[in-house]
Structures are given as structure tokens and as C-alpha cells.
N, C-alpha and C. Protein backbone atom coordinates (compact mmCIF):
# COMPACT_ATOMS: atom_id res chain seq x y z
N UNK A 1 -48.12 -6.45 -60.23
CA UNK A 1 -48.41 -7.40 -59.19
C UNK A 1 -47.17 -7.65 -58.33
N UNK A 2 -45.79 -7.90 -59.11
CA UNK A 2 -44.73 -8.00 -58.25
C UNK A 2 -44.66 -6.67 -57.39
N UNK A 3 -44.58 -5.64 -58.10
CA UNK A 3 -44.30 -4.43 -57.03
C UNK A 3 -45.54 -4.34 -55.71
N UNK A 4 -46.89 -4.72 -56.02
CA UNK A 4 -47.44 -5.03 -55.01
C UNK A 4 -47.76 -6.03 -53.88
N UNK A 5 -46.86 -7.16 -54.25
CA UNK A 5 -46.34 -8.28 -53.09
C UNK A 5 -45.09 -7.70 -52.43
N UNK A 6 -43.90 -6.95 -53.30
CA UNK A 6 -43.01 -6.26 -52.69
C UNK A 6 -43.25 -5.21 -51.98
N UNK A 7 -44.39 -4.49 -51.84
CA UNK A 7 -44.72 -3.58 -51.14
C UNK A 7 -45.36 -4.25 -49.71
N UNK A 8 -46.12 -5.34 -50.10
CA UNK A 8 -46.69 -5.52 -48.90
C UNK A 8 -45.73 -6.56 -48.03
N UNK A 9 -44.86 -7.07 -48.99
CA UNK A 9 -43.49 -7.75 -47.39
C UNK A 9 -43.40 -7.37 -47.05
N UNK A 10 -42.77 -5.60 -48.02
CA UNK A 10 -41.94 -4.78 -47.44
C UNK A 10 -42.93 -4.62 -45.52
N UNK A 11 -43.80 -4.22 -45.97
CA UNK A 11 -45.27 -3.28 -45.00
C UNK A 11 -45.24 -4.50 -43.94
N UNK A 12 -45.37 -5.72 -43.94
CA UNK A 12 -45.35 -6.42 -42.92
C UNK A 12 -44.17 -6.96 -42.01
N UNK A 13 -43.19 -6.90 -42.85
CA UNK A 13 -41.76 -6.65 -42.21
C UNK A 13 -41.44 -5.39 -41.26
N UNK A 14 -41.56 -4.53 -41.82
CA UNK A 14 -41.82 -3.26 -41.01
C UNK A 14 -42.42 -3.22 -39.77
N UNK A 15 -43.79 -3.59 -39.98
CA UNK A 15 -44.79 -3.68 -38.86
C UNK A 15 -43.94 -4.91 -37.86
N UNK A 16 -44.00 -6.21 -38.41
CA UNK A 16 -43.37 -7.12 -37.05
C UNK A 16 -42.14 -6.27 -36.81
N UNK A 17 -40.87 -6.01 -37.16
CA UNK A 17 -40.14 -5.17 -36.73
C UNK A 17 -40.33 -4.28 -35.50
N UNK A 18 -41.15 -3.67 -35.80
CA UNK A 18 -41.65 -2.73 -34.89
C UNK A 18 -42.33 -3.11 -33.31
N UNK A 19 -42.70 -4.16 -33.95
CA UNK A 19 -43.84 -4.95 -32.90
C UNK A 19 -42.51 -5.95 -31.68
N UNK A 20 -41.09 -6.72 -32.37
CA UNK A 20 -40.26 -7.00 -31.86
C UNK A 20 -38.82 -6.71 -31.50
N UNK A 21 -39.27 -5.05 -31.80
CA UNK A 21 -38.01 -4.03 -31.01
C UNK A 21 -38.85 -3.13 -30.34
N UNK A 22 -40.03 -3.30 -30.07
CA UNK A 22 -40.34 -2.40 -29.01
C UNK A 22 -39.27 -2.41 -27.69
N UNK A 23 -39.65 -1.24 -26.94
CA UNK A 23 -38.45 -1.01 -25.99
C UNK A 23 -38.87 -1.65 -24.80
N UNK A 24 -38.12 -2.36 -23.97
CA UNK A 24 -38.61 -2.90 -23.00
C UNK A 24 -39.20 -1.81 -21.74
N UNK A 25 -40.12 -2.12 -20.90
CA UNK A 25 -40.75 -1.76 -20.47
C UNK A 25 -39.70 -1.34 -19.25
N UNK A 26 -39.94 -0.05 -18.78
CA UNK A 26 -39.14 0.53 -17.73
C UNK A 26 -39.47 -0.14 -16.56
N UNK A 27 -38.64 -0.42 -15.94
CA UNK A 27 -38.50 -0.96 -14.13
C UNK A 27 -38.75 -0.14 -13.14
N UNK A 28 -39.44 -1.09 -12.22
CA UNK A 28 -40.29 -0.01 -11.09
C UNK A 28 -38.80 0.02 -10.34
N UNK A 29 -38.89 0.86 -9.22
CA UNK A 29 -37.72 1.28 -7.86
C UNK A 29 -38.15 -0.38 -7.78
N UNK A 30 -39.13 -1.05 -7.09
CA UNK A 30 -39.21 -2.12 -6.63
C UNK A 30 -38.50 -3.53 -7.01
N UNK A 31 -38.65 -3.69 -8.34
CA UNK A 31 -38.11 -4.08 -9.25
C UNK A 31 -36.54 -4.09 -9.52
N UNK A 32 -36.00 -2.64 -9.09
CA UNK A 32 -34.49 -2.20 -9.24
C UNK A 32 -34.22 -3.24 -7.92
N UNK A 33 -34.73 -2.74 -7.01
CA UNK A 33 -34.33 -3.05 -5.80
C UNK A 33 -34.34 -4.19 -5.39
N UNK A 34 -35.13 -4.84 -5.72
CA UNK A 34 -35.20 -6.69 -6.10
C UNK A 34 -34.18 -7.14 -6.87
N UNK A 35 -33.87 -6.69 -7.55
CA UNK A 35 -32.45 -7.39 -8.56
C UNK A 35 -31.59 -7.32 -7.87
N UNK A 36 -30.77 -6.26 -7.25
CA UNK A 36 -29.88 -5.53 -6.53
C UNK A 36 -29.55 -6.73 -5.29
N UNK A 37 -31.05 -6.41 -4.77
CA UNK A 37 -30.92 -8.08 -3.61
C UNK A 37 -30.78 -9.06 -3.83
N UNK A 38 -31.05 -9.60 -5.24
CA UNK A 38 -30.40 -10.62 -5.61
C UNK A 38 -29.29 -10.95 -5.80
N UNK A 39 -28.30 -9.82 -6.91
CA UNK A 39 -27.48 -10.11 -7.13
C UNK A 39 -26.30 -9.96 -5.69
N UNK A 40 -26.88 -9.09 -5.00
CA UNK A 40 -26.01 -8.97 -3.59
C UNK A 40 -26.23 -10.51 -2.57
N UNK A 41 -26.82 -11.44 -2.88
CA UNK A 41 -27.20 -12.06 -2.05
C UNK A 41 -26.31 -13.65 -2.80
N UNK A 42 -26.16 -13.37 -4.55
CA UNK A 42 -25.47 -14.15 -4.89
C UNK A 42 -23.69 -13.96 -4.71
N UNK A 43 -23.74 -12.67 -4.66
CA UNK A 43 -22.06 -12.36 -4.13
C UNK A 43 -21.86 -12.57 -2.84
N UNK A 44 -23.18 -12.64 -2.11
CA UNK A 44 -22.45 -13.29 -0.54
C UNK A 44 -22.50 -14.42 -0.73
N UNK A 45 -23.00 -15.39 -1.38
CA UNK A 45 -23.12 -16.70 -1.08
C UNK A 45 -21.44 -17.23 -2.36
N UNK A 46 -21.49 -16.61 -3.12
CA UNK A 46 -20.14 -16.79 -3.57
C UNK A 46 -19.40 -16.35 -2.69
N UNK A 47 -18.75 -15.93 -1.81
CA UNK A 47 -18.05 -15.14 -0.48
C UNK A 47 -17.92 -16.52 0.55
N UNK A 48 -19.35 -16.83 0.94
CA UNK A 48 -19.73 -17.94 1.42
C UNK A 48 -18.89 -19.25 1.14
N UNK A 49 -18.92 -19.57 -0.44
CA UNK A 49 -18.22 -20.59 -0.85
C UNK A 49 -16.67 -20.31 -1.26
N UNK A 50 -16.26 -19.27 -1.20
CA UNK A 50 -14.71 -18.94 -1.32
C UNK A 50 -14.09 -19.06 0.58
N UNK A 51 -14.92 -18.65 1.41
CA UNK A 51 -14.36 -19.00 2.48
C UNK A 51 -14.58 -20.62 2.93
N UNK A 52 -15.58 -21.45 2.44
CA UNK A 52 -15.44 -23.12 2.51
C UNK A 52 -14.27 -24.12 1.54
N UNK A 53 -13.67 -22.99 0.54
CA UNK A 53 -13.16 -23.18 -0.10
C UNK A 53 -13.84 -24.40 -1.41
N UNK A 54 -14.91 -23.88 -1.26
CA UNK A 54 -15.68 -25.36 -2.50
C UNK A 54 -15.69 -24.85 -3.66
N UNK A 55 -14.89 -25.50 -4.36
CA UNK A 55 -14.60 -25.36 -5.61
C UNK A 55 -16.10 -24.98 -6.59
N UNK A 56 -16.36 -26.33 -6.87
CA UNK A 56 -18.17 -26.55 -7.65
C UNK A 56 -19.03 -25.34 -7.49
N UNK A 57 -19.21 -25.16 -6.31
CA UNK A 57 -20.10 -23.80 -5.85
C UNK A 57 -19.97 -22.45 -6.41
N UNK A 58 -17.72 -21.99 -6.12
CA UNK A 58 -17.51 -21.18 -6.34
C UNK A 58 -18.18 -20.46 -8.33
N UNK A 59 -17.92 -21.95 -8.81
CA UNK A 59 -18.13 -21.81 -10.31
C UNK A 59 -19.22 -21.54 -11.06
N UNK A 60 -20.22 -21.89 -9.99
CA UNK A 60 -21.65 -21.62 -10.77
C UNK A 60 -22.04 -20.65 -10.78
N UNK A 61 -21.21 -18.82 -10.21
CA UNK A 61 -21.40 -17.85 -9.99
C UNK A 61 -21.03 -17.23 -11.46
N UNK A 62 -20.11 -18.14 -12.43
CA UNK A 62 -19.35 -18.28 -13.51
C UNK A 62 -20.54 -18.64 -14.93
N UNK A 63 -20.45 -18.09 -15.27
CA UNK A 63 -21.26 -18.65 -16.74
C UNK A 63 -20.23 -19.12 -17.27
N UNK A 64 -20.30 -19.75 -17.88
CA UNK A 64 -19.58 -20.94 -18.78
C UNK A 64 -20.04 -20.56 -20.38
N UNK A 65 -19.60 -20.00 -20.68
CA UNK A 65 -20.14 -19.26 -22.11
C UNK A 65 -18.69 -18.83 -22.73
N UNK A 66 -18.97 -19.25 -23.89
CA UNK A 66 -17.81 -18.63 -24.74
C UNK A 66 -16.94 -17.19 -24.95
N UNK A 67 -17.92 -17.04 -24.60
CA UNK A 67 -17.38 -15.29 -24.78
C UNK A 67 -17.18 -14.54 -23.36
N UNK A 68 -16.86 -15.33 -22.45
CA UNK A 68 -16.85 -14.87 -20.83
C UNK A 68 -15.20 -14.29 -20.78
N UNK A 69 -15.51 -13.04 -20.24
CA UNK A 69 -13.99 -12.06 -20.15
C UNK A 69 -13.52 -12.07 -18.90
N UNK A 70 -12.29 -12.16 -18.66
CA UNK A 70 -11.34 -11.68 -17.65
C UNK A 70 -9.98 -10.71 -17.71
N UNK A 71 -10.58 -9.38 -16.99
CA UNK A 71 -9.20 -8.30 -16.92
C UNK A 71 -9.21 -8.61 -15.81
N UNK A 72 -7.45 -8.39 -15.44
CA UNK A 72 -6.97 -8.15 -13.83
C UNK A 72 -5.94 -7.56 -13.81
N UNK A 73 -5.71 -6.67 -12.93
CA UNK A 73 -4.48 -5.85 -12.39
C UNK A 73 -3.98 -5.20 -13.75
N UNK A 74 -4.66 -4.52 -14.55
CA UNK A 74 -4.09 -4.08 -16.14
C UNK A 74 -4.18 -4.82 -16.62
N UNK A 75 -4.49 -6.00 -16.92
CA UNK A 75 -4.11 -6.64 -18.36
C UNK A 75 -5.40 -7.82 -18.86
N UNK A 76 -5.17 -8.19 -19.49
CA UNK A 76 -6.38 -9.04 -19.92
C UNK A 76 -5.66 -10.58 -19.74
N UNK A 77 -6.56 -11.35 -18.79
CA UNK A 77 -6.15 -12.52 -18.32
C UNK A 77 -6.85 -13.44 -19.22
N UNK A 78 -7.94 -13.53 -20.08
CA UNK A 78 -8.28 -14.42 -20.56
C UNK A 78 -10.07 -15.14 -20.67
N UNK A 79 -10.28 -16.47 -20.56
CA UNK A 79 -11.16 -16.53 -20.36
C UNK A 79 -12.00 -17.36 -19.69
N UNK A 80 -13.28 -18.20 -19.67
CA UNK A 80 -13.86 -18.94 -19.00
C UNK A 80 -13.17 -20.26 -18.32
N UNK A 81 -12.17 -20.97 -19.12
CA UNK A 81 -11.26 -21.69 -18.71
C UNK A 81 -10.71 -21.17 -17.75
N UNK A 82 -10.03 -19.68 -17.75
CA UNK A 82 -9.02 -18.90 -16.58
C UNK A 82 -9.76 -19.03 -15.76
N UNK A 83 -10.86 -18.43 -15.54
CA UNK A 83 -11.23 -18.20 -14.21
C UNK A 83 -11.15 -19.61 -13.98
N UNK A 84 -11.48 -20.35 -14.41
CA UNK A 84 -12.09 -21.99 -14.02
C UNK A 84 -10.47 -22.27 -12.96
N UNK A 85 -9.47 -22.47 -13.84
CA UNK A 85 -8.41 -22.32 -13.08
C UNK A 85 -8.14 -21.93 -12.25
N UNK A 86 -7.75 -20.91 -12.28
CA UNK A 86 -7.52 -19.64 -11.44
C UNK A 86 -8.63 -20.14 -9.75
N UNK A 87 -9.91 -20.79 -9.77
CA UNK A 87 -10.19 -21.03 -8.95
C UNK A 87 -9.83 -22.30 -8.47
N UNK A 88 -9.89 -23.44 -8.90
CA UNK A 88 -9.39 -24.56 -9.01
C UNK A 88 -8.14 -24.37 -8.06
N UNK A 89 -6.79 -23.92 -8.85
CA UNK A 89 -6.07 -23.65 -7.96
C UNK A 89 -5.81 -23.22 -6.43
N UNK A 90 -6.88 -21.79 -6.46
CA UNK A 90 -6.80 -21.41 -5.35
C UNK A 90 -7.69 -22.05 -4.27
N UNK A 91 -8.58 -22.63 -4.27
CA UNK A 91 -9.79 -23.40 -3.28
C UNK A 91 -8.69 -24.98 -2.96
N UNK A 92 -8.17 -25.26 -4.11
CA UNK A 92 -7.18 -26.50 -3.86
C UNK A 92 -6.27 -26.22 -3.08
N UNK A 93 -5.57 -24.83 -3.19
CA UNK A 93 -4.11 -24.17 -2.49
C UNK A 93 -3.69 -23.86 -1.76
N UNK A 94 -5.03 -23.79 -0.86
CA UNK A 94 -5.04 -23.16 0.42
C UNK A 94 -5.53 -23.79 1.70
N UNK A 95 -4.30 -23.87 2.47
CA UNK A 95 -4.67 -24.65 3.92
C UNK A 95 -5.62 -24.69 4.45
N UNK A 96 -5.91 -23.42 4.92
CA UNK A 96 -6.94 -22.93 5.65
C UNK A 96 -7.55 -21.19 5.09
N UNK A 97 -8.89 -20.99 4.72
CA UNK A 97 -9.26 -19.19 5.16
C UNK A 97 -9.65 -19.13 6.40
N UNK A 98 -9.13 -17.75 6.35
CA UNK A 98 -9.58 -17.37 7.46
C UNK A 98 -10.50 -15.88 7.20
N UNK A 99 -10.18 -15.37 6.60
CA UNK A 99 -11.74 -14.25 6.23
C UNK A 99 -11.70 -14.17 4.27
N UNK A 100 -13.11 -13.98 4.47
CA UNK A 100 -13.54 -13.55 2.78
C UNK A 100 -14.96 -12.72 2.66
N UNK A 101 -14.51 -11.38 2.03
CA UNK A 101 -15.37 -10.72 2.85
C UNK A 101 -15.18 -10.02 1.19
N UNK A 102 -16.73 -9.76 0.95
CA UNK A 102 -16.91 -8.83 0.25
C UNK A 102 -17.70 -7.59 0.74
N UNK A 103 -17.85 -6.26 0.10
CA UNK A 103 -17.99 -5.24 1.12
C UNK A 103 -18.36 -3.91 0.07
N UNK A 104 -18.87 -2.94 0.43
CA UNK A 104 -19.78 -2.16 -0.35
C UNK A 104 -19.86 -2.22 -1.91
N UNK A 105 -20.62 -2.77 -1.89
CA UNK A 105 -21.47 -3.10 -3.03
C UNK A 105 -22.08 -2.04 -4.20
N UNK A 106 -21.76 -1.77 -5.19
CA UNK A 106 -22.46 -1.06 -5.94
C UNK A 106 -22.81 -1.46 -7.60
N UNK A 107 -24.24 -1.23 -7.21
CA UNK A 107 -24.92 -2.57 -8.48
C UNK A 107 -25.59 -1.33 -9.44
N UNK A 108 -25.47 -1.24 -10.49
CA UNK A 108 -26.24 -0.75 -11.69
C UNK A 108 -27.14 -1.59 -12.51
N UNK A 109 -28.18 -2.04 -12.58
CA UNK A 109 -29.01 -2.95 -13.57
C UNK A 109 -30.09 -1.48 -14.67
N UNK A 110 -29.11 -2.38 -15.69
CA UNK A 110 -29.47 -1.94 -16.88
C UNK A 110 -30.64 -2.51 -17.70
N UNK A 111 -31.25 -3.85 -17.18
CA UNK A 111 -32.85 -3.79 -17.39
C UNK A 111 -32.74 -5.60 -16.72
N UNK A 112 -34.27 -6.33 -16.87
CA UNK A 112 -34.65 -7.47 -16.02
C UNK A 112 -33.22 -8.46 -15.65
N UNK A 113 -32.66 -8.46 -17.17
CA UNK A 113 -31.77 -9.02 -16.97
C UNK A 113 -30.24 -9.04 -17.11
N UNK A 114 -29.89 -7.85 -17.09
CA UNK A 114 -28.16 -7.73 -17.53
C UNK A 114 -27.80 -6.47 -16.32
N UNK A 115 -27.15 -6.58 -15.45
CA UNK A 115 -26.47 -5.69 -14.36
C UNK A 115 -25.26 -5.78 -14.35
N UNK A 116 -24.47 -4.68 -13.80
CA UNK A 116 -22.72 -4.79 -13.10
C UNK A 116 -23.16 -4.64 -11.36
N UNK A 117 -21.88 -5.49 -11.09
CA UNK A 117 -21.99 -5.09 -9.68
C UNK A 117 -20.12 -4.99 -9.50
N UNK A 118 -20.13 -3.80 -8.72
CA UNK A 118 -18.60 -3.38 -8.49
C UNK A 118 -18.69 -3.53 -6.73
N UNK A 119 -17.62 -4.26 -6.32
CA UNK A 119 -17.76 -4.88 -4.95
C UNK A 119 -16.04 -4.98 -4.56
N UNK A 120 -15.80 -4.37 -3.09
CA UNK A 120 -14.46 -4.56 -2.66
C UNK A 120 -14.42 -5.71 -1.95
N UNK A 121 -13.23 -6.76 -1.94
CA UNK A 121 -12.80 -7.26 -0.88
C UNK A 121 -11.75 -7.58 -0.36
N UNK A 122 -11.94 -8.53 1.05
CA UNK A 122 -10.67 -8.63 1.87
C UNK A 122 -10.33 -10.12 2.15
N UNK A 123 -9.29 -10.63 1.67
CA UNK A 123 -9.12 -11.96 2.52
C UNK A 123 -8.04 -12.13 2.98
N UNK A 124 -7.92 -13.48 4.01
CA UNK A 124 -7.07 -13.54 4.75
C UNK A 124 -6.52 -15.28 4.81
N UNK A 125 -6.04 -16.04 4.09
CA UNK A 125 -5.60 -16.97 4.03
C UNK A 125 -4.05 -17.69 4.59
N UNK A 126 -4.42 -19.37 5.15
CA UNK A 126 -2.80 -19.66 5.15
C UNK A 126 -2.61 -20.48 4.01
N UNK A 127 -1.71 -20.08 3.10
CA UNK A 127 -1.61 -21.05 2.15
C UNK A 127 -0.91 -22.17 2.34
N UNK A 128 -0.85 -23.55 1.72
CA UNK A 128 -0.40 -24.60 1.52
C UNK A 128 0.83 -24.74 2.27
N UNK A 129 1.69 -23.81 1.80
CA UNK A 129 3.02 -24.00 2.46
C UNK A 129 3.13 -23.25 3.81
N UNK A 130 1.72 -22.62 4.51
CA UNK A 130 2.19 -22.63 6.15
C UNK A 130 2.39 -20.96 5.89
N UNK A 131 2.72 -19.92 5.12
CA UNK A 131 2.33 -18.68 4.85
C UNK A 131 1.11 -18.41 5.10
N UNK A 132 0.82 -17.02 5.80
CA UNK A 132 -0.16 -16.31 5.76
C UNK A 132 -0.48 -15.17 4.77
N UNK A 133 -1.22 -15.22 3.74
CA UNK A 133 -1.30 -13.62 2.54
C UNK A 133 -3.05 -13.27 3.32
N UNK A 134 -2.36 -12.04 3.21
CA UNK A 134 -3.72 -10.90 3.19
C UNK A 134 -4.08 -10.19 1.89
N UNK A 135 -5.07 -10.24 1.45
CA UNK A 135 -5.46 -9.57 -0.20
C UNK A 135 -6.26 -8.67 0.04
N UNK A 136 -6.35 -7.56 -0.64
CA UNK A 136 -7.53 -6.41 -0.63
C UNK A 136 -7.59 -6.23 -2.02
N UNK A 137 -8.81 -5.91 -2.78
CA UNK A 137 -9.42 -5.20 -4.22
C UNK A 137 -10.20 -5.30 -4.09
N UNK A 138 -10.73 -5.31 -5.85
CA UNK A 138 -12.19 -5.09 -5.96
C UNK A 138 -12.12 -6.20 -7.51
N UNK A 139 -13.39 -5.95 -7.43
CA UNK A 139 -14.22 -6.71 -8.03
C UNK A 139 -14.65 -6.01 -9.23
N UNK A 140 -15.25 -6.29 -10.33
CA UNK A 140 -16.12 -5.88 -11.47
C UNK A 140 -16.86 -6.67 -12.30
N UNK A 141 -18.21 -6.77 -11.84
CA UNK A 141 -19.00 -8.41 -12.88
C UNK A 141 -19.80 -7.66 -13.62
N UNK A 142 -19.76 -7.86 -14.93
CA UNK A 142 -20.88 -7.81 -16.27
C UNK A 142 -21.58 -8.92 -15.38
N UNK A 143 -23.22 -9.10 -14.95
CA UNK A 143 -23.99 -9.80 -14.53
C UNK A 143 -24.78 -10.03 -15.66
N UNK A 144 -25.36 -11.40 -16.00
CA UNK A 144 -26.45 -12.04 -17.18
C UNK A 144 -27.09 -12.57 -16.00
N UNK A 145 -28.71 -12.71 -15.82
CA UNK A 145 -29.50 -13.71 -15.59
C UNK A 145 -29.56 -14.91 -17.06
N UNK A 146 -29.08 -16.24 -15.98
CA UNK A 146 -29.39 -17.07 -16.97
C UNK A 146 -29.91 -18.20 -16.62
N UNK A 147 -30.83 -18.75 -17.26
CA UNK A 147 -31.91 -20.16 -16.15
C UNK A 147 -31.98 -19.63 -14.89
N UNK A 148 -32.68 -18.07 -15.12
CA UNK A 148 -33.30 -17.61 -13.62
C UNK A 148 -31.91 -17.21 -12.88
N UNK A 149 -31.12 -17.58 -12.99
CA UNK A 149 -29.71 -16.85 -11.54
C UNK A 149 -28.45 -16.29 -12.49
N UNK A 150 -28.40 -15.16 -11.60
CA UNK A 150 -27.36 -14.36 -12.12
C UNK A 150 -26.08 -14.73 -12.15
N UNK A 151 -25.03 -14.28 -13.14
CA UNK A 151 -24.66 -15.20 -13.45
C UNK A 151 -23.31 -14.09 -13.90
N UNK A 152 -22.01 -14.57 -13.33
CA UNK A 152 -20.69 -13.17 -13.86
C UNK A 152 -20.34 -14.03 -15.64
N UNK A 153 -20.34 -12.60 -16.43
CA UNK A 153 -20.05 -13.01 -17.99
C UNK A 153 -18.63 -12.27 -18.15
N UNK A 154 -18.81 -11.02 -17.46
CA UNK A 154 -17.12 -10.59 -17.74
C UNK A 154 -17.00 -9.87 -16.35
N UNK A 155 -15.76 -9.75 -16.18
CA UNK A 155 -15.10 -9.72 -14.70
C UNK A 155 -13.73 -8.85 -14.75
N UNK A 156 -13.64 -7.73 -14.28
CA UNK A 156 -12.23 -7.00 -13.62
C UNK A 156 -12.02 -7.63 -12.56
N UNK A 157 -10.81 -7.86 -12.02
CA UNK A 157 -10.33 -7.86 -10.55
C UNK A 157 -8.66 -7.29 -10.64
N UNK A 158 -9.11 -6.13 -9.51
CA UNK A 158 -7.79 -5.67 -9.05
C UNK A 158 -7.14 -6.42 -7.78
N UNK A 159 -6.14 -6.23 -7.60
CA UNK A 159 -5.46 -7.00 -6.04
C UNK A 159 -4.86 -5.60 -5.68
N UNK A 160 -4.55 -5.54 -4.19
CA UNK A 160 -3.33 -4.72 -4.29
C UNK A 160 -2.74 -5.13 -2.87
N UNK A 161 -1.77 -6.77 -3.52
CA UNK A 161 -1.02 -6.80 -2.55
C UNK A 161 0.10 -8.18 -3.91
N UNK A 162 1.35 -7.66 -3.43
CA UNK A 162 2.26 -8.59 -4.41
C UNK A 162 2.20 -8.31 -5.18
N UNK A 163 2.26 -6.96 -6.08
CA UNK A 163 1.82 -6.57 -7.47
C UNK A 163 3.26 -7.05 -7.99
N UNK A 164 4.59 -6.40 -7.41
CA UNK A 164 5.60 -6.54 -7.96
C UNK A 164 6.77 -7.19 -7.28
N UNK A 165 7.47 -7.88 -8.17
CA UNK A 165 8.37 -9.32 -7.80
C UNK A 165 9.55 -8.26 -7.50
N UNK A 166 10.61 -8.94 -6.89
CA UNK A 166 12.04 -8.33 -6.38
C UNK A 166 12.67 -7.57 -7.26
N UNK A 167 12.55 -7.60 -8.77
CA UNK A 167 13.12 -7.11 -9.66
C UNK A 167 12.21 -5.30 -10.04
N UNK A 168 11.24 -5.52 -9.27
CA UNK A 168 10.22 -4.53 -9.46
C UNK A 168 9.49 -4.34 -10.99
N UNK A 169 9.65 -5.76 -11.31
CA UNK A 169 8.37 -5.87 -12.50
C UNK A 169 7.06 -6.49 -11.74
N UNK A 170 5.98 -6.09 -12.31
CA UNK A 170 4.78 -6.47 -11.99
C UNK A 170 4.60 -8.10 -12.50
N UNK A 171 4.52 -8.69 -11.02
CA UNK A 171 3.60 -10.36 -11.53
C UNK A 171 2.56 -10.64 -12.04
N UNK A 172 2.98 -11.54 -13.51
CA UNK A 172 1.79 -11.75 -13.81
C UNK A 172 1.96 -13.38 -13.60
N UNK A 173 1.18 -13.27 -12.41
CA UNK A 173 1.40 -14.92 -12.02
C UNK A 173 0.18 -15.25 -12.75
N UNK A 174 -0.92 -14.85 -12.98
CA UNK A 174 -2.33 -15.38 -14.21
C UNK A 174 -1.74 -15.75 -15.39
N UNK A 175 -0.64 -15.36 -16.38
CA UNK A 175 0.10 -15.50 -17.57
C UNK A 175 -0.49 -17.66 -17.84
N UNK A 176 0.04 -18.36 -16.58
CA UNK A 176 -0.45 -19.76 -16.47
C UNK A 176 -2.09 -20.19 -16.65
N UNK A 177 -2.34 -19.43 -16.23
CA UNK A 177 -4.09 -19.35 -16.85
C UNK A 177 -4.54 -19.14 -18.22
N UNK A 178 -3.77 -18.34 -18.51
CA UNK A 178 -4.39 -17.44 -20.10
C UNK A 178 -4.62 -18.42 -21.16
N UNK A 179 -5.13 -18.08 -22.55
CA UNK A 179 -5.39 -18.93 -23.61
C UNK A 179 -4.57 -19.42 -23.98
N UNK A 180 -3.48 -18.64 -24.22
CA UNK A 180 -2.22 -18.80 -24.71
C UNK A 180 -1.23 -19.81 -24.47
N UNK A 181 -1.16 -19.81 -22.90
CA UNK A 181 -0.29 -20.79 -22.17
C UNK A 181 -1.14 -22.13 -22.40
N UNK A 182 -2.16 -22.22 -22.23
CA UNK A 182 -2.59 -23.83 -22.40
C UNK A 182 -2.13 -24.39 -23.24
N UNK A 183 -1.93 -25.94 -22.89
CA UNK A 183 -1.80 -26.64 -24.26
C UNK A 183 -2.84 -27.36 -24.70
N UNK A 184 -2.12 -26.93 -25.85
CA UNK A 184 -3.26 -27.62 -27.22
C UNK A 184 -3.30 -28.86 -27.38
């Protein structure tokens, strides 16, 4: 009798198994192409709010999740806090923009809800102290839909302007962001 209750968990375990790893159902072109516009439509409107400089806005493009990654310029900057910073600072830091422009776009969605989108851009700011910086890179978002809007979970960003200080070591002016540097 035991071996035949153990047989039949076994048999119904199996079966739901089966029944809740089925493979998700392939995506129409239509479907691709609908995400794509979405998520392109949330990187302009983040674009949008980096040139108003609004902090709040910029962040909700941000999942707030524990496990949210940041690489930049080689190295690993850290995490959901960094970016949090890292924007904070800069929307606070800056006098005036004057362009923020993101620019060919290339989105891969890997099913309803998890995409990358790799995106260049350009800005043009006066900062605080009456300087003008011009920035060019790119971009790299692990995209999650989450409560319906997409949402960056991990993030590359390259720069390529100011990489390296007078001494010709590379700045890592993010180092103030990282886990590490905070205090406890």
C-alpha cells in the first residue's frame, strides 16, 4: 500500500510539473513589436525626465529590487541605492540641460515579460559651477515588466568623455556611490 501511495505522488507530481513548466507560448511579430514600442517609448520618456531634470520620474524607470545591477565604464558600480544616487546627484547638479537624447535603439525581448534594450546617448549640460560637459555612450537595460511597466533591473553604461584624470588613471568618480563607500 505504501509503495502504491508513493507511486501515485510520485505520478501526480510529475503530471502538475509538467502542466506548470509548460513552455510559454511563442510571440506573434505583433506582439514583438508592441513590447519594443513600449519599452522605446519608456526610454524616451525617461530622456524626457533627464532633460527636466526630475528626479522622482527619472527613478521609476528603476526597479527598486534587491538584486538590481550596475556596470559602468569596466567596472561594477554597485547597486539600486547607486543608481538612486548617482541620479539624485546629477538632476540636483546641474544648472541647466541643454540636450538628452537617446538614439538607435536596439531591443531584444526574450518573452511577455523580460527584454534588453541597448540605446546610445548624447548630452549636453551646464553644470552647477557655470561649466559646460558634453557626454556620449550607451546604455544597457536587463528590462522586467513589473505592475504592467517596464522596468531597468540591471544596467551597463559606458561614457566616453573624462575617462581619465591628469595622472592618466581612469576616474572612478561612481567609487562614492558603491556599497562599499556608504555608511553603515
Amino acid at each position: 500500500m505504501k509503495r502504491m501511495t508513493f507511486l501515485l505522488s510520485l505520478l501526480l507530481l510529475s503530471g502538475s510539473k509538467h502542466c506548470l513548466c509548460q513552455p510559454e507560448k511563442p510571440l506573434s511579430a505583433q506582439e514583438i513589436a508592441q513590447i519594443k514600442n513600449d519599452i522605446i517609448r519608456r526610454a524616451e520618456k525617461n530622456a524626457q525626465d533627464l532633460r527636466n531634470r526630475d528626479y522622482k520620474a527619472v527613478m521609476t524607470f528603476y526597479a527598486d529590487i534587491d538584486d538590481f545591477i550596475i556596470f559602468g565604464d569596466g567596472y561594477y558600480w554597485g547597486d539600486y541605492k547607486t543608481i538612486d544616487g548617482i541620479w539624485k546627484d546629477f538632476t540636483g547638479g546641474v544648472k541647466k540641460m541643454l540636450k538628452w537624447d537617446f538614439y538607435n535603439p536596439k531591443i531584444h525581448v526574450f518573452s511577455r515579460d523580460v527584454a534588453s534594450c541597448l540605446v546610445e546617448f548624447y548630452n549636453e549640460r551646464i553644470e552647477a559651477n557655470g561649466d559646460t560637459t558634453k557626454g556620449h555612450g550607451c546604455f544597457s537595460f536587463g528590462m522586467q515588466k513589473i505592475d504592467s511597466n517596464w522596468k531597468v533591473v540591471t544596467m551597463h553604461v559606458t561614457h566616453n568623455y573624462n575617462v581619465f584624470d591628469s595622472t592618466g588613471a581612469v576616474r572612478k568618480w561612481w567609487l562614492k556611490y558603491s556599497p562599499e563607500a556608504r555608511k553603515k
